[in-house]
Every structure is written in C-alpha cells, then in structure tokens.
Protein backbone atom coordinates (compact mmCIF):
# COMPACT_ATOMS: atom_id res chain seq x y z
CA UNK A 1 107.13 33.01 -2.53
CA UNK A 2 110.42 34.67 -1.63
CA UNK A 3 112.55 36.42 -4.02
CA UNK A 4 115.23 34.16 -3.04
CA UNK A 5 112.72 30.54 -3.91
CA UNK A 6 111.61 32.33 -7.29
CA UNK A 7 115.58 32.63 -8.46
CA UNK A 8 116.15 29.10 -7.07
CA UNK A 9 113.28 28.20 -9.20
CA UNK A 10 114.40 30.20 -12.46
CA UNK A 11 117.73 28.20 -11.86
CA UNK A 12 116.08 24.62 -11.64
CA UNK A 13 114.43 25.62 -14.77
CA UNK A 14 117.12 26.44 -16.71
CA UNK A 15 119.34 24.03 -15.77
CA UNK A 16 117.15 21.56 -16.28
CA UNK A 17 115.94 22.71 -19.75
CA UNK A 18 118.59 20.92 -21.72
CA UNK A 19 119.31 18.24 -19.54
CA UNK A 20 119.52 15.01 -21.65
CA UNK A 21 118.78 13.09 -18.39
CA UNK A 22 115.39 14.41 -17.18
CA UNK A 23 113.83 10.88 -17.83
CA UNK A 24 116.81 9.80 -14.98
CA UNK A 25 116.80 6.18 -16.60
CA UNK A 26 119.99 4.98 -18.20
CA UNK A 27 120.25 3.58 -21.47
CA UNK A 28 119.44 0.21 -20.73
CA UNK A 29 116.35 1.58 -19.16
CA UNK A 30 114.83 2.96 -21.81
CA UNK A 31 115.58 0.05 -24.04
CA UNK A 32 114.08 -2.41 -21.21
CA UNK A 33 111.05 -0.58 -22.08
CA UNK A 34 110.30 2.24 -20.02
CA UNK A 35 108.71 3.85 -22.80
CA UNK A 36 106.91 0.72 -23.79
CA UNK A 37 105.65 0.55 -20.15
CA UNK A 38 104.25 4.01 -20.10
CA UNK A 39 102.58 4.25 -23.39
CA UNK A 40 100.43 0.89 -22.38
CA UNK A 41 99.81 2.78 -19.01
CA UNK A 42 101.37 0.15 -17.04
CA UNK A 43 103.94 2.51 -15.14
CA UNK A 44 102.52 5.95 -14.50
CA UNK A 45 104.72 9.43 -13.91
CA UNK A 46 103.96 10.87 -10.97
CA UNK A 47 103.72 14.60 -10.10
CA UNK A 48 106.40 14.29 -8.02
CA UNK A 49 108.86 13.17 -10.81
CA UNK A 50 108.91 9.38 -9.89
CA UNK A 51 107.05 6.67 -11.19
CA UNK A 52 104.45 4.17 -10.40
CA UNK A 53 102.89 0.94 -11.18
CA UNK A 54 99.36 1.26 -11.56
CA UNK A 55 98.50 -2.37 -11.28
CA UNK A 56 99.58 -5.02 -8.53
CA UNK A 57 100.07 -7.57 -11.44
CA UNK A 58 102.07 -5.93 -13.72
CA UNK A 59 104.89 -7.71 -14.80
CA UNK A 60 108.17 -8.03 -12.45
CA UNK A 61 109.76 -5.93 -15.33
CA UNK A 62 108.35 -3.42 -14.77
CA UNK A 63 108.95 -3.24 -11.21
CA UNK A 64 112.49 -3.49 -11.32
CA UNK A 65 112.07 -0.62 -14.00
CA UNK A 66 109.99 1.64 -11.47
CA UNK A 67 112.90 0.59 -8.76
CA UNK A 68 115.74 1.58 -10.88
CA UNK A 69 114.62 4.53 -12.53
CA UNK A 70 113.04 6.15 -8.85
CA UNK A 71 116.53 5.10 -7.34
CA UNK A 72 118.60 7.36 -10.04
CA UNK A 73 115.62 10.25 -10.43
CA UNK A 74 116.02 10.49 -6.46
CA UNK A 75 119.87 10.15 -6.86
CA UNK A 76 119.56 13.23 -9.61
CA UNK A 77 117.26 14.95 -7.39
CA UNK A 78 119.16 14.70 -4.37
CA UNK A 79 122.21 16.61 -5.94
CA UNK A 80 120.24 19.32 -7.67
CA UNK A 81 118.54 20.14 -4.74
CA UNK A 82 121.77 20.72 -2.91
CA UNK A 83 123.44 22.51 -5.51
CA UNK A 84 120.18 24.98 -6.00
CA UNK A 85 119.84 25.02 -2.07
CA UNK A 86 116.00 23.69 -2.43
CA UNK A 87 113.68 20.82 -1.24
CA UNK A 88 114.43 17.53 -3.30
CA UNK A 89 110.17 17.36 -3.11
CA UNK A 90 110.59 20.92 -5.37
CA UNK A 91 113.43 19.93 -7.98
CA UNK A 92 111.28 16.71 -8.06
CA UNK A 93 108.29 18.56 -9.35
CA UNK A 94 110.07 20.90 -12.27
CA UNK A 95 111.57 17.32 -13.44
CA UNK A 96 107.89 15.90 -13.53
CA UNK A 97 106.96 18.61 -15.50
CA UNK A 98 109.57 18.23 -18.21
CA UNK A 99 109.43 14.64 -18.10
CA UNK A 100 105.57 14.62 -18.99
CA UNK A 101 106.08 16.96 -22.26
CA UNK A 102 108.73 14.32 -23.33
CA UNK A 103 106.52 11.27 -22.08
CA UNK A 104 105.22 8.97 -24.70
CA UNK A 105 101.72 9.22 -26.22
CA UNK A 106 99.08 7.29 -23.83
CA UNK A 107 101.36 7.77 -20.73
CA UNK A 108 99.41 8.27 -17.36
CA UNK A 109 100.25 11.24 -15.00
CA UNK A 110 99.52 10.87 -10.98
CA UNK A 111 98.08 14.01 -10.16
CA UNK A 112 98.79 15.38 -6.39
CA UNK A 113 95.23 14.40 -5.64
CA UNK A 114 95.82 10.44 -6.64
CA UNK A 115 93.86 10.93 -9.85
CA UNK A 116 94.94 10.32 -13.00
CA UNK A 117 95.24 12.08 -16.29
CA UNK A 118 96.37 10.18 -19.51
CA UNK A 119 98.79 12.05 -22.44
C-alpha cells in the first residue's frame, strides 16, 4: 500500500468516526424497521457496506428498505470517495466496518467469500 492510500485511509477513518450517518438510512428508515429487519436476520450487511436480503420471500418491506438504504449508502459513498480521492468499493468497506459495531444484536454480515457470520 502506498503512502499516499494509507493517508487516504487514515482520512476515511476519521472522518467517518463520528459520522451520525454511517447506517446511510434516513429517519424514516430506521423507524420502518431496518433494525427490526436485521436483528431477525432478514436483511444482512454486507462487507461492502450495502445490504442484502437473505431470503427471496421476505417481505416487500424489506425490499424497498434494502433499495432505499443501498441507494443513499452509494449516494454517501460516491461523495466520500471523491472528496478522499479513493475507490467508492474502499470508502464502502471502512463504512461496513463501522456499521457492523453499531449493527443490532443477531444481525448477519456477508463476508467477501458469500458466507455468513451472525453478531
């Protein structure tokens, strides 16, 4: 890794460290139940920092859910990465990171190899 992609990194990192928005779901979001989605295991995070169904016939709540909250965590990610001057695919990944430590309890994580780990 360059010297110039390490202090790109260390400024992801700390700009993202307090961000309030690192789930990248509004409000109404959250309250639709995000959460509530991801602590029965029905929408997965994904290592990438977007999220998943994990089953064809979950409800279509939840798949407007996993529409609107990729659209805005790409929409977040998109900026970042040009303000940092790095990959969306890499600010992508430090959000995933934080976003799993602030997951709820029984939340499932898509690892880059398509398993899966449960919090």
């Amino acid at each position: 890794m360059t010297r110039r992609m390490v202090v790109n990194r260390r400024k992801i990192l700390a700009t993202l460290a307090g961000a309030a928005a690192l789930a990248g779901t509004s409000a109404d979001a959250r309250a639709g139940s995000l959460d509530s989605y991801r602590a029965r295991g029905v929408i997965a995070e994904r290592y990438d920092g977007l999220v998943e169904l994990r089953s064809s016939s979950a409800p279509a709540e939840a798949q407007r859910i996993v529409e609107r909250v990729n659209a805005k965590r790409r929409e977040i990610y998109r900026k970042r990465a040009e303000s940092q001057g790095v990959t969306v695919d890499a600010v992508g990944k430090v959000y995933a990171k934080q976003i799993w430590q602030d997951a709820p309890g029984g939340t499932y994580l898509k690892k880059p190899d398509g398993s899966y780990v449960r919090k």
